[in-house]
Protein backbone atom coordinates (compact mmCIF):
# COMPACT_ATOMS: atom_id res chain seq x y z
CA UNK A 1 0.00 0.00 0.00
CA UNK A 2 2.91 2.42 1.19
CA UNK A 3 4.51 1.18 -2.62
CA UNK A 4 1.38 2.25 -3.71
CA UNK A 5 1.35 6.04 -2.54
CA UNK A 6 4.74 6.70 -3.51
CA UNK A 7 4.44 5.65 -6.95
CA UNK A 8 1.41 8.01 -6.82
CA UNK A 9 3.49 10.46 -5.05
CA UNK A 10 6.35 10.12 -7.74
CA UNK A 11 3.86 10.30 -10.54
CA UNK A 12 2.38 13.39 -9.00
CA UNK A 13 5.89 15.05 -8.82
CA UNK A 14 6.70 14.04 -12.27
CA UNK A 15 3.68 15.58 -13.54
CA UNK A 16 3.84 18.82 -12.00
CA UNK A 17 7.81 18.70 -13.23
CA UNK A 18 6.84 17.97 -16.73
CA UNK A 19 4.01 20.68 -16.58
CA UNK A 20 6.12 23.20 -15.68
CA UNK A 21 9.10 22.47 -17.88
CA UNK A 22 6.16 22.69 -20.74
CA UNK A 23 4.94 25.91 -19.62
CA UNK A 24 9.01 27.24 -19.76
CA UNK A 25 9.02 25.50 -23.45
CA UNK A 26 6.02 27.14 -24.54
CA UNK A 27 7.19 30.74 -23.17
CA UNK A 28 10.76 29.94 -24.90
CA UNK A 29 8.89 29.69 -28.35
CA UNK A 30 7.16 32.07 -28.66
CA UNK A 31 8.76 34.57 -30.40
CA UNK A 32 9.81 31.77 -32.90
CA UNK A 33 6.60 30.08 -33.75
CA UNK A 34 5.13 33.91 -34.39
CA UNK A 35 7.66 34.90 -36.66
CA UNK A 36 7.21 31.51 -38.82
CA UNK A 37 3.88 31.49 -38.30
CA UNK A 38 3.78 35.04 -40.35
CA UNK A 39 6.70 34.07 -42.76
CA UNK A 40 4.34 31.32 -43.98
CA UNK A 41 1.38 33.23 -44.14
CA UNK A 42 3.01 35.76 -46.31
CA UNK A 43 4.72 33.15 -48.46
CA UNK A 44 0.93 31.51 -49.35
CA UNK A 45 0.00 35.31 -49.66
CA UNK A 46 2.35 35.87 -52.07
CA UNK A 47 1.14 33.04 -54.12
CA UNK A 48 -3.20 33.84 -53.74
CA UNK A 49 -3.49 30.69 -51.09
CA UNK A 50 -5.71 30.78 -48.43
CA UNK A 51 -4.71 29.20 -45.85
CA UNK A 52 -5.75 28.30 -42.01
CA UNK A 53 -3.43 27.57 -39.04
CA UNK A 54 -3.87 24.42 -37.33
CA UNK A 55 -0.79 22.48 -35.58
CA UNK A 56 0.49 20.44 -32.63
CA UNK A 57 3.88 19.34 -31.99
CA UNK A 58 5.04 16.73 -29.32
CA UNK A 59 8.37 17.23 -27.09
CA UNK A 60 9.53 13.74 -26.19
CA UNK A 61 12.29 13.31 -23.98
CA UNK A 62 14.92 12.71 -26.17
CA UNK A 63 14.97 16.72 -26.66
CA UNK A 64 13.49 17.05 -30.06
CA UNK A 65 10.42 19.00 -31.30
CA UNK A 66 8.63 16.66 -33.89
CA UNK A 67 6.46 18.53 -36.07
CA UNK A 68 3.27 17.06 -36.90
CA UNK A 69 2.40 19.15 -40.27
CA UNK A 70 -1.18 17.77 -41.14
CA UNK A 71 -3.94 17.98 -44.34
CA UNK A 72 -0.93 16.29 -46.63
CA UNK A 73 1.94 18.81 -45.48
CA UNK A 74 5.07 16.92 -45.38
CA UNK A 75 5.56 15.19 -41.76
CA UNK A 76 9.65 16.99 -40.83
CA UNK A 77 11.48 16.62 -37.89
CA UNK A 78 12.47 20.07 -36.76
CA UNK A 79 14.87 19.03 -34.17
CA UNK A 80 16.17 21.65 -31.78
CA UNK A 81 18.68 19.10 -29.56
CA UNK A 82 18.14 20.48 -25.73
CA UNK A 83 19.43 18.80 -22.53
CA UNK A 84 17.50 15.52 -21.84
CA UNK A 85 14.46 16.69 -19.74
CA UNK A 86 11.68 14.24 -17.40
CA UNK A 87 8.77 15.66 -20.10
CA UNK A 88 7.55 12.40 -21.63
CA UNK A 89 5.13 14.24 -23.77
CA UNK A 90 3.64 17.32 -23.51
CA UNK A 91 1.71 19.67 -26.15
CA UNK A 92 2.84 22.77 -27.43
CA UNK A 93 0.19 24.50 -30.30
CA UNK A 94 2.75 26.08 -32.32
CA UNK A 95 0.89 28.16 -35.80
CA UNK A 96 1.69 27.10 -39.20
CA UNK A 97 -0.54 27.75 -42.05
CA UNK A 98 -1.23 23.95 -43.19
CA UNK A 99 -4.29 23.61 -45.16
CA UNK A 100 -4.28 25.11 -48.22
CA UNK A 101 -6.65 25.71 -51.63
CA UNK A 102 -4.44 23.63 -53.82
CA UNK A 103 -4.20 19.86 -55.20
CA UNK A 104 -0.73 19.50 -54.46
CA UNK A 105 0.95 18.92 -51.21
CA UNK A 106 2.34 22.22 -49.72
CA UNK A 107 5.62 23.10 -49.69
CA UNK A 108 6.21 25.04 -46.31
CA UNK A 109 9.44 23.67 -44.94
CA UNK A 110 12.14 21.80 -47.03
CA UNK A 111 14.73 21.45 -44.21
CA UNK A 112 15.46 19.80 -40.95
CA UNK A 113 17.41 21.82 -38.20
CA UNK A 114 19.34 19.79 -35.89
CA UNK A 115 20.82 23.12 -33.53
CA UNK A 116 21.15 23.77 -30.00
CA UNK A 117 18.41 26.10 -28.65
CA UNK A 118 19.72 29.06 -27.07
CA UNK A 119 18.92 32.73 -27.53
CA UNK A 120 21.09 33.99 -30.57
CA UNK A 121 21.85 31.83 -33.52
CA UNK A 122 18.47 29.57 -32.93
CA UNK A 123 19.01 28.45 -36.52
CA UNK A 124 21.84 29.55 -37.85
CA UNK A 125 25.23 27.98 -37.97
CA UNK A 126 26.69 25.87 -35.47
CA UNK A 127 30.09 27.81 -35.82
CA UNK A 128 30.11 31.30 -34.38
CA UNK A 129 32.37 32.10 -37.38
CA UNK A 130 31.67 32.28 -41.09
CA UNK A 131 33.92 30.29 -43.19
CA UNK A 132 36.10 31.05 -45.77
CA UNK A 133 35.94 28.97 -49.63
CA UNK A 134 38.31 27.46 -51.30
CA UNK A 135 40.72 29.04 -48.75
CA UNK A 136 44.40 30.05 -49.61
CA UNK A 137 47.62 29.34 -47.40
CA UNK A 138 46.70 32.17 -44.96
CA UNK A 139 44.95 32.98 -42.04
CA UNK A 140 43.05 36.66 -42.32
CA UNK A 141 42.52 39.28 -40.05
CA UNK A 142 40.73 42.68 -40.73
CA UNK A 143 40.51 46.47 -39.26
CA UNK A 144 38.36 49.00 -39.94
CA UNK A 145 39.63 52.28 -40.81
CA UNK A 146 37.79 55.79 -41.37
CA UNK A 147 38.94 58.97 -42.21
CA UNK A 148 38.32 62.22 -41.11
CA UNK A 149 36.60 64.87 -43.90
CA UNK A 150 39.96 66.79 -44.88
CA UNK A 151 37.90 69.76 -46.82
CA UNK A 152 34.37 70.79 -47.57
CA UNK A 153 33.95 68.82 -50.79
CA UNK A 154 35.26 65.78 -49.47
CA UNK A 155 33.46 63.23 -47.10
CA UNK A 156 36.61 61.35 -45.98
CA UNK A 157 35.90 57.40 -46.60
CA UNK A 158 35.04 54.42 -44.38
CA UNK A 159 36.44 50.38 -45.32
CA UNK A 160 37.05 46.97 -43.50
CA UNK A 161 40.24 45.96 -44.66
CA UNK A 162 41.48 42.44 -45.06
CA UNK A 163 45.00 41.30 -44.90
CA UNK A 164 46.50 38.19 -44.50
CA UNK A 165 47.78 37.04 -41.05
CA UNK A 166 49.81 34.80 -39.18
CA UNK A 167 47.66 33.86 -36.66
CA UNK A 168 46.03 31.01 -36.50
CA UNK A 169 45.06 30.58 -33.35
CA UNK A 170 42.85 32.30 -31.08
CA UNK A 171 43.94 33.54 -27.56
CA UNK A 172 42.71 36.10 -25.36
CA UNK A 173 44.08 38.79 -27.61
CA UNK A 174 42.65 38.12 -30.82
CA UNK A 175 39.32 37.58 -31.50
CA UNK A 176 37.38 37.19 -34.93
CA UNK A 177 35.95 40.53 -36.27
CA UNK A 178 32.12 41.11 -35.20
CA UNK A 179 29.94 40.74 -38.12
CA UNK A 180 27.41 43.01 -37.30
CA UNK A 181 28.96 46.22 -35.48
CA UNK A 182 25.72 48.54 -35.39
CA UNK A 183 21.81 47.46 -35.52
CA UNK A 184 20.93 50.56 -37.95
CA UNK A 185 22.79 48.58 -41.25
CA UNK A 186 18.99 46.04 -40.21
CA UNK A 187 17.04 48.95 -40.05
CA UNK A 188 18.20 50.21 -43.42
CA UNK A 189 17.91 46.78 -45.25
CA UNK A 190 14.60 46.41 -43.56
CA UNK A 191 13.83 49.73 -44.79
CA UNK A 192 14.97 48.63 -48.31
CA UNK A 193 12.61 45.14 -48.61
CA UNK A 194 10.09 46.52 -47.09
CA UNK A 195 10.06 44.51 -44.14
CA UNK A 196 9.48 45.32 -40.27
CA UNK A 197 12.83 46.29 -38.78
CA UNK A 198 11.56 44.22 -35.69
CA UNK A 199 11.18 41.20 -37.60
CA UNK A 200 14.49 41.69 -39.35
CA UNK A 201 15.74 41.94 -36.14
CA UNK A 202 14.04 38.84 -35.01
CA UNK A 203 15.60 37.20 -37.63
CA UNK A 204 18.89 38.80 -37.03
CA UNK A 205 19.15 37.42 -32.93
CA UNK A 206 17.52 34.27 -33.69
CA UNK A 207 18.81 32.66 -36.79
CA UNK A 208 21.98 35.16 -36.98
CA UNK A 209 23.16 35.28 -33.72
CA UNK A 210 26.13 36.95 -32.87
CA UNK A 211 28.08 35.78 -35.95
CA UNK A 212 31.76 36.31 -36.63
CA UNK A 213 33.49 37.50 -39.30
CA UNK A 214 36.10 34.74 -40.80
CA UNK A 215 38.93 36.97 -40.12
CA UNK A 216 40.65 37.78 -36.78
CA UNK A 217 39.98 41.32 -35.67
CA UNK A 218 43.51 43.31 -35.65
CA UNK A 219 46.22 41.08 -35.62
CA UNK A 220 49.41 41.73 -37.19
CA UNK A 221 50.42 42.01 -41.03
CA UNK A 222 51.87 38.90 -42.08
CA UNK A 223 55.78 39.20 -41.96
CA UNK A 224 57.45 39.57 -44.67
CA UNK A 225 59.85 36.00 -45.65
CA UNK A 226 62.67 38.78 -46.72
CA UNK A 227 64.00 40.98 -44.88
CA UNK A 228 65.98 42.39 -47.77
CA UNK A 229 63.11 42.88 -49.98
CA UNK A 230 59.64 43.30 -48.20
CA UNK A 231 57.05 41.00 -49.30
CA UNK A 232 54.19 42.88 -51.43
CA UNK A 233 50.19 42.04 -51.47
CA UNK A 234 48.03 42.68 -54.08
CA UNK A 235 45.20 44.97 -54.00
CA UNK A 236 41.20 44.31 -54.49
CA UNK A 237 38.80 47.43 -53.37
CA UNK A 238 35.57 45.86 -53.00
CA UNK A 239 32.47 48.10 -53.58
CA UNK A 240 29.06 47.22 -52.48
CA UNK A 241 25.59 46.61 -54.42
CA UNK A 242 22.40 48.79 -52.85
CA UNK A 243 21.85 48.38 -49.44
CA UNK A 244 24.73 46.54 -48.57
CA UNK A 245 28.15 47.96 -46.62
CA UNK A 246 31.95 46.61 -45.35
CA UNK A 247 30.20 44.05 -43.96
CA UNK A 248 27.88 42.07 -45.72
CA UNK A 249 30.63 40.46 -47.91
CA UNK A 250 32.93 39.46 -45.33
CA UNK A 251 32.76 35.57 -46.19
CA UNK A 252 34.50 37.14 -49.95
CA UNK A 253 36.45 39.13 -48.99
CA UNK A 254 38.47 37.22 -46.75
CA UNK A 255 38.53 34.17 -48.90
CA UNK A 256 39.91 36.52 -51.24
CA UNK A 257 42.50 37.82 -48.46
CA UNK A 258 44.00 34.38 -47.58
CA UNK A 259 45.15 34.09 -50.64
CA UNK A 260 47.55 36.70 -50.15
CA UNK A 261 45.38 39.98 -51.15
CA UNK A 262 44.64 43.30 -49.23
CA UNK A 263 41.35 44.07 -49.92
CA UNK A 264 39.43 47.00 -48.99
CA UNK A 265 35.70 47.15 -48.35
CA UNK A 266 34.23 50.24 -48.96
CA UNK A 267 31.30 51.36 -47.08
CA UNK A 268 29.70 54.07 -49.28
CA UNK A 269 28.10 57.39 -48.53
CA UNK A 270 26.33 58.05 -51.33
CA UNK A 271 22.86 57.20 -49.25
CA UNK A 272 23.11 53.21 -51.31
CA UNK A 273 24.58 51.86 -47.78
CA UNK A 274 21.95 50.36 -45.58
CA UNK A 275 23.31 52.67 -43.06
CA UNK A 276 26.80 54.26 -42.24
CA UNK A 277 28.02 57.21 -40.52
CA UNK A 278 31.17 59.34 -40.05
CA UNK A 279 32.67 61.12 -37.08
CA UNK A 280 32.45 64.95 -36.68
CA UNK A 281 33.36 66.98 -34.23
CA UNK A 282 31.14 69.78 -33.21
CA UNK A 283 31.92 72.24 -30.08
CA UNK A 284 34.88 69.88 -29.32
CA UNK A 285 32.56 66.38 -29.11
CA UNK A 286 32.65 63.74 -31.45
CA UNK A 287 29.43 63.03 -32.73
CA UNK A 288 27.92 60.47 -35.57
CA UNK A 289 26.16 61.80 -38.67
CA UNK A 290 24.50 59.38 -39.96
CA UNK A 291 23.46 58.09 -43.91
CA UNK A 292 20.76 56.16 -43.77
CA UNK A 293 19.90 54.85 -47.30
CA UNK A 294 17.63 56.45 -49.61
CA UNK A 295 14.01 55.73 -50.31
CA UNK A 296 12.67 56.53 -53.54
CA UNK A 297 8.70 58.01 -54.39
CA UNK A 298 6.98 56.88 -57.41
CA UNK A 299 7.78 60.28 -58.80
CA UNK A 300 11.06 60.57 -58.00
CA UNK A 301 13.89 60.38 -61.22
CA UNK A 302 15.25 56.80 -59.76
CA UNK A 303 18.03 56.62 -62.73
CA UNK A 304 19.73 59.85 -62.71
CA UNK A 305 20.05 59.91 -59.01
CA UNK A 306 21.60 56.74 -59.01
CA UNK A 307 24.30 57.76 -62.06
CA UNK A 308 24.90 60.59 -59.30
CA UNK A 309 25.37 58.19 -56.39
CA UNK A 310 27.67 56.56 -59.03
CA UNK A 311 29.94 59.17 -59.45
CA UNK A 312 29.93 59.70 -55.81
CA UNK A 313 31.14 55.83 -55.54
CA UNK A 314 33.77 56.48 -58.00
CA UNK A 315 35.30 59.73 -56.30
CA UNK A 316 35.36 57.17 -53.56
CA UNK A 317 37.38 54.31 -55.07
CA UNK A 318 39.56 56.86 -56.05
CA UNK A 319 40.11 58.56 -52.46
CA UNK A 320 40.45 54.48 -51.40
CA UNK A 321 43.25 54.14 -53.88
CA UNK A 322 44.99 57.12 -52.58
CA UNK A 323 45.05 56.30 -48.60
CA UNK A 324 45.93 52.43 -49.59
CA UNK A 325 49.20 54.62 -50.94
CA UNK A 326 49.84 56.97 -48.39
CA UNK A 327 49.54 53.38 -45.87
CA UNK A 328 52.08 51.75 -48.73
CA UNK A 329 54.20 55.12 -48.33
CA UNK A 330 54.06 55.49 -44.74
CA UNK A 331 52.25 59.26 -44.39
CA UNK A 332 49.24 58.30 -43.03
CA UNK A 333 48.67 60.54 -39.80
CA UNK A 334 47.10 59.73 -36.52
CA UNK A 335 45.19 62.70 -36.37
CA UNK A 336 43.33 61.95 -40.12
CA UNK A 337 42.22 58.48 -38.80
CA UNK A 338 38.56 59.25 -37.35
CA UNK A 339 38.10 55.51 -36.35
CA UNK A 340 41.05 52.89 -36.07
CA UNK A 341 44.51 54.70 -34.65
CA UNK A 342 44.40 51.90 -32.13
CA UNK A 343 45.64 49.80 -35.05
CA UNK A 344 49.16 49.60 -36.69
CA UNK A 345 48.80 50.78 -39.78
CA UNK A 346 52.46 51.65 -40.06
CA UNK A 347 53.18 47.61 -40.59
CA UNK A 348 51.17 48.07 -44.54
CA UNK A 349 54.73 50.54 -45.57
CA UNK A 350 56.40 49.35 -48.31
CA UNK A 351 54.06 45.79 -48.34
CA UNK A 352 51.39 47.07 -50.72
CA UNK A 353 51.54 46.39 -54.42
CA UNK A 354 50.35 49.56 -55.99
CA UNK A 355 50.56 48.69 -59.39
CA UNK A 356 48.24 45.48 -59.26
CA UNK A 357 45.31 46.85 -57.89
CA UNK A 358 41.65 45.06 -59.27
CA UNK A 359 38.37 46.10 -58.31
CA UNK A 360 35.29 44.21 -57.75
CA UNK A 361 31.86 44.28 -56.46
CA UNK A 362 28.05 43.23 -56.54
CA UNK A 363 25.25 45.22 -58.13
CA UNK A 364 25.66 48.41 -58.51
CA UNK A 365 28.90 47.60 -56.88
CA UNK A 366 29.73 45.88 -60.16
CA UNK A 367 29.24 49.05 -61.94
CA UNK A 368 31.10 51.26 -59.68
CA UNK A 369 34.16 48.64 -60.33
CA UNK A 370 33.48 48.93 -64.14
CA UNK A 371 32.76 52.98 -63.95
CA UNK A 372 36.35 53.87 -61.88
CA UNK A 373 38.17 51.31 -64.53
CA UNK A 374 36.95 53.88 -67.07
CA UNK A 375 38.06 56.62 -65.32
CA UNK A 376 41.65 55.31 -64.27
CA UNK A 377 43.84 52.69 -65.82
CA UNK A 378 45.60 52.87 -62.06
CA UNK A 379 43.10 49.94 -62.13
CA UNK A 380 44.04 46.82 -63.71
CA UNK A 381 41.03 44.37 -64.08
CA UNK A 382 37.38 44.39 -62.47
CA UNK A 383 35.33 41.22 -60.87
CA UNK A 384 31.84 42.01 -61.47
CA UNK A 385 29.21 39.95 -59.42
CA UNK A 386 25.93 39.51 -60.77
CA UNK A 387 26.55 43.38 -62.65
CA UNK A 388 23.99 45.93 -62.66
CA UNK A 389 25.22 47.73 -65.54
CA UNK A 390 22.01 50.46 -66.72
CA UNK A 391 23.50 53.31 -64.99
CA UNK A 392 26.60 53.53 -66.81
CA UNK A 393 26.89 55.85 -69.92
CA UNK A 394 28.22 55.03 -73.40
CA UNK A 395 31.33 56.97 -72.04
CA UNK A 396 32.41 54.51 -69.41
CA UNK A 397 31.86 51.53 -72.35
CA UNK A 398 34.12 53.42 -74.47
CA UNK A 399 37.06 54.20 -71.83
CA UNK A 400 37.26 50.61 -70.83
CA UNK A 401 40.34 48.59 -71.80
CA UNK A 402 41.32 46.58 -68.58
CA UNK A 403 40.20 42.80 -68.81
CA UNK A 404 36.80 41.75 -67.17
CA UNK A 405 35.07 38.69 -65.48
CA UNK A 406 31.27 39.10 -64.95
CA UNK A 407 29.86 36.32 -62.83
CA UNK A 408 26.34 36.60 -63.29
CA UNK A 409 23.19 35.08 -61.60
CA UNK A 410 20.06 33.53 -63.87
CA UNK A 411 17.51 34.40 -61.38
CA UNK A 412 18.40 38.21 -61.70
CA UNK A 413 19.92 39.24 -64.83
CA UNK A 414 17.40 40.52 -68.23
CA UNK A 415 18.30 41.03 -71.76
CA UNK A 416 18.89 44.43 -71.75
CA UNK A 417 21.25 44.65 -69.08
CA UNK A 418 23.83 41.62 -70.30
CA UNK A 419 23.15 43.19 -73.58
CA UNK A 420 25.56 45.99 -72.15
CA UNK A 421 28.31 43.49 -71.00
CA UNK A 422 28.65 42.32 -74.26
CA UNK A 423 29.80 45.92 -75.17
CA UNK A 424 32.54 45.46 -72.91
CA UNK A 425 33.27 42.47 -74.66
CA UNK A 426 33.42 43.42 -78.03
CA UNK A 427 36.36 46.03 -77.09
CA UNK A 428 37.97 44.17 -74.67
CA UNK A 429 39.26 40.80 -75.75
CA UNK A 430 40.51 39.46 -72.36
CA UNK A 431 36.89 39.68 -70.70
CA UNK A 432 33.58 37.17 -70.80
CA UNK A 433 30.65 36.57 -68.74
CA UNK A 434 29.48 32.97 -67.39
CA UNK A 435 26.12 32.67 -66.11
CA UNK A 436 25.18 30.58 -62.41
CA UNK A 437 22.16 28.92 -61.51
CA UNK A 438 21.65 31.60 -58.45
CA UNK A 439 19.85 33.90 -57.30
CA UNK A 440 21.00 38.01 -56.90
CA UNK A 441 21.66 37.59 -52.98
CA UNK A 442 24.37 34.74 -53.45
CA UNK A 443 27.64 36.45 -52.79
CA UNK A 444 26.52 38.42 -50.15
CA UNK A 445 26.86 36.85 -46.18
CA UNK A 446 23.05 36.47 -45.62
CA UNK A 447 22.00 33.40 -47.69
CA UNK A 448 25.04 31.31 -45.00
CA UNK A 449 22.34 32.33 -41.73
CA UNK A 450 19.95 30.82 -43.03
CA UNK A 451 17.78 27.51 -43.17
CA UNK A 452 16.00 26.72 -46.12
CA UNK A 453 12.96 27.92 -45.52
CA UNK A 454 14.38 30.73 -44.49
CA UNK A 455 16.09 31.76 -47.62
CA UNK A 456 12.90 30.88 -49.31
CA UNK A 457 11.17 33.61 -47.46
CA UNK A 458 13.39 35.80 -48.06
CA UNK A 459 13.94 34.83 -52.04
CA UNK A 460 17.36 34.03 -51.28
CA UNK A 461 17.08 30.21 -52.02
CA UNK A 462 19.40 29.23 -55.58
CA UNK A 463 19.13 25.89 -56.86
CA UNK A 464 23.12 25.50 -55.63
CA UNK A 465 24.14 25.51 -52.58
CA UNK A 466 25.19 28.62 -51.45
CA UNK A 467 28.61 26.84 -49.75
CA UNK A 468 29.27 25.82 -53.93
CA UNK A 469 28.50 28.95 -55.37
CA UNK A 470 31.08 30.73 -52.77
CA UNK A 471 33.71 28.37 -53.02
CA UNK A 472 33.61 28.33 -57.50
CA UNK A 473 33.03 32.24 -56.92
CA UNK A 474 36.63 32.65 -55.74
CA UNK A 475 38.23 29.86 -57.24
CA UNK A 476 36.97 31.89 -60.81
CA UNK A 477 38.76 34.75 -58.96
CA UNK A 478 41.50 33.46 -58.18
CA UNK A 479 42.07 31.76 -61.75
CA UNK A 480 40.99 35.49 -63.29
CA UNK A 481 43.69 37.24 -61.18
CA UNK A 482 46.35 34.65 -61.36
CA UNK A 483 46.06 34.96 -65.63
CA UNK A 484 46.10 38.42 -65.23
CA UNK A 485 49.45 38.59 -62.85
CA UNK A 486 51.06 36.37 -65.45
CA UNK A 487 50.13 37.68 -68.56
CA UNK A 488 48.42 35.08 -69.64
CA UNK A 489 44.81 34.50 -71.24
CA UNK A 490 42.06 34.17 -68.71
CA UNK A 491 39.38 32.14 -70.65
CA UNK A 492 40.99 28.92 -70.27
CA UNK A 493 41.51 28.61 -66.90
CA UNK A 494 38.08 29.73 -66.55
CA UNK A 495 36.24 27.59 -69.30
CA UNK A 496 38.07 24.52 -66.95
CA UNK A 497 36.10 25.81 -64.05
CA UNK A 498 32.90 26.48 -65.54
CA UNK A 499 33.03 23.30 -67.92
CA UNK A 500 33.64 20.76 -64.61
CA UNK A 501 30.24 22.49 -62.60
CA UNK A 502 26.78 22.03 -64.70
CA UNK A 503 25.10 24.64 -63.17
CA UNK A 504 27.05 27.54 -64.88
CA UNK A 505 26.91 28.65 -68.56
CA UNK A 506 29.38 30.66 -70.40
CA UNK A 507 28.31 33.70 -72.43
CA UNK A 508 30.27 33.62 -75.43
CA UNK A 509 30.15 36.67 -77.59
CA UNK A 510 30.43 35.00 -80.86
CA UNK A 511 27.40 32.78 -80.34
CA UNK A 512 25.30 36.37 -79.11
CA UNK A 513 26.86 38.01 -82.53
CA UNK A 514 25.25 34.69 -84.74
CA UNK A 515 21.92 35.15 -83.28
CA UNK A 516 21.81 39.32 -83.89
């Protein structure tokens, strides 16, 4: 009989337990199940669904959520791996839009997530850090350097720059670079899409987390192996597409880095940035003026204000090109650094090569790279990612002669616009475009947070994998710039690449010319 009660009394316990560690479950998902629960309902919005939200998912003890996804959804295990708990089952109603007006199954989820649950990086990668592809010798590490306005007409300039390092390891003085420094560059993309900057930011804490950039932050300039004759880097200034900054790139620009290249990541103030800022000083106080990006009206005359922000973007490449020589030179002051003195930049003299300096960039940053090429041969080649090339004038076509690699993506690029690559083409012999199965987002960071269905949402989802499209992206680069250092012809190193991976296409200009 005494058996008796205390089984009942253990049961009891266990109950109550179970219970409670339900009710801590249920508060701990909240903010999760009401941000996917409105992601879906906007996807089937999107597409003229109705839809109605009806759900139940079990938490067993083994730690996992199971998803029961009913009316001929898909059954997935969503498995968020906690610490083994006493909850034998208990029910959590968590929203998904399930039944829809359509014969075939729905698609709402295409992934499983197998990722500790903890606030900050719910579903994002299991690695604090973001990884480099198709990595070179090197380690990387990065600083971030701004300069003070010298005159009225100039706006001084802001970069990330990435170097190679010899540090490998991390101690309690070196650290991986922050990947997101400020929350106003997710208010200004939110701004951008059109989305709720609270729900970007949901996104941002949850599936982001407090990501890492894949380069150390500060460490020392990798020594030179002479002492004689100082070892000399390479040069890439990386510009930006719309709504981007120095930081959404970082996974690119330090695989480009550990391959032994400096590259500098402008952030531009020409109102394109998400967001970015300089330092004044007013009454003796440093304060922030901000640029938030630019919203345009129906009304508004979208293409001549952006060949203005262009020109802006070039003056800026330029002024980039001229403090990467004063670092190379030595005659950078203190007192014109506005944000980074703490650093060494005395260690770049004499271990920059200023006469192999390439530009790239995304987007518009594509045709900033192609724009300052036609304004100064001190450029030798440009890397244009998935170009947008409209604002450029017939000038800039004419005044290019360095060689050029477009890399462009299916899911974003139109007739019109690769019609005006080809013009590059026809006048520069050394340049061609191949064509990925991707979408426009691909080179950026953000398509690495996410889960599927996340990029889905967010129409960042290619057919590739985003890991394959990175690590081809800069083994293209690599075989572009390695042609180029050697005089040699870049299309067959590049043909090799393209011809080994099915999912890209080259654009040859003499097939385009038997069609016209």
């Amino acid at each position: 009989m005494s058996s008796n009660r205390e089984r009942m009394s253990r049961t009891t316990s266990t109950g109550s337990s179970s219970r409670d560690r339900a009710a801590t479950l249920e508060g701990e998902y909240d903010l999760l199940r009401s941000s996917v629960k409105q992601a879906c309902r906007t996807d089937f919005l999107h597409r003229g669904e109705q839809s109605e939200v009806r759900d139940e998912c079990l938490i067993r003890n083994d730690g996992h959520l199971l998803q029961v996804l009913l009316n001929q959804v898909q059954v997935l295990q969503a498995a968020y791996q906690r610490q083994k708990t006493d909850v034998e089952t208990a029910t959590i109603k968590i929203a998904y839009p399930l039944s829809c007006q359509r014969k075939a199954t729905a698609r709402l989820i295409t992934s499983v997530f197998k990722y500790p649950l903890a606030m900050g990086g719910l579903l994002s990668s299991r690695h604090r850090s973001l990884p480099c592809f198709h990595p070179g010798p090197h380690s990387v590490g990065c600083a971030d350097l701004m300069l003070h306005d010298t005159n009225a007409s100039d706006s001084g300039v802001y970069m990330r720059v990435f170097y190679p390092t010899s540090e490998k390891e991390l101690d309690d003085k070196s650290t991986n670079a922050d990947w997101l420094t400020r929350q106003e560059y997710l208010e200004g993309l939110a701004a951008y899409i059109g989305q709720s900057a609270v729900r970007l930011k949901f996104v941002a804490d949850w599936l982001v987390g407090e990501h890492k950039c894949p380069a150390l932050w500060q460490p020392s300039l990798l020594p030179s192996s002479s002492s004689s004759i100082p070892q000399q880097f390479p040069l890439i200034i990386y510009s930006h597409g719309i709504s981007g900054c120095r930081l959404f790139y970082s996974c690119i620009c330090s695989s480009l880095a550990s391959h032994g290249y400096v590259v500098a990541a402008i952030e531009h103030r020409d109102y394109s940035a998400a967001w970015t800022h300089k330092i004044v000083i007013e009454d003796g106080i440093e304060k922030d003026k901000a640029y938030p990006i630019r919203l345009f009206g129906k009304n508004e005359k979208y293409m001549s204000t952006r060949k203005q922000q262009l020109s802006k973007r070039v003056t800026e490449v330029v002024k980039t090109l001229h403090i990467l020589e004063q670092l190379n030179l030595g005659h950078l002051l203190t007192n014109e650094i506005a944000k980074g003195s703490e650093f060494n930049w005395s260690q770049f003299k004499d271990r920059l090569n200023m006469s192999s300096v390439t530009l790239a960039g995304h987007s518009f940053g594509a045709s900033t790279a192609l724009a300052a090429c036609a304004f100064s041969t001190d450029f030798q080649a440009a890397i244009c990612l998935d170009a947008w090339v409209e604002p450029l004038d017939k000038d800039h076509f004419d005044k290019i002669v360095q060689p050029v690699v477009f890399l462009n993506c299916d899911k974003f690029q139109w007739e019109s616009n690769v019609e005006l690559m080809y013009r590059v083409l026809r006048k520069v012999s050394e340049s061609t475009i191949f064509t990925l199965e991707a979408v426009h987002q691909a080179f950026s960071d953000f398509p690495l947070f996410y889960p599927a269905f996340a990029r889905h949402y967010l129409g960042a989802e290619s057919t590739v994998p985003t890991s394959s499209i990175h690590t081809v992206t800069i083994e293209m680069c690599m075989a572009f710039l390695d042609a180029i250092s050697k005089s040699e012809s870049i299309l067959p190193r590049l043909r090799e690449i393209a011809q080994r991976e099915t999912w890209i296409t080259e654009n040859k200009l003499q097939e385009r010319e038997n069609k016209l």
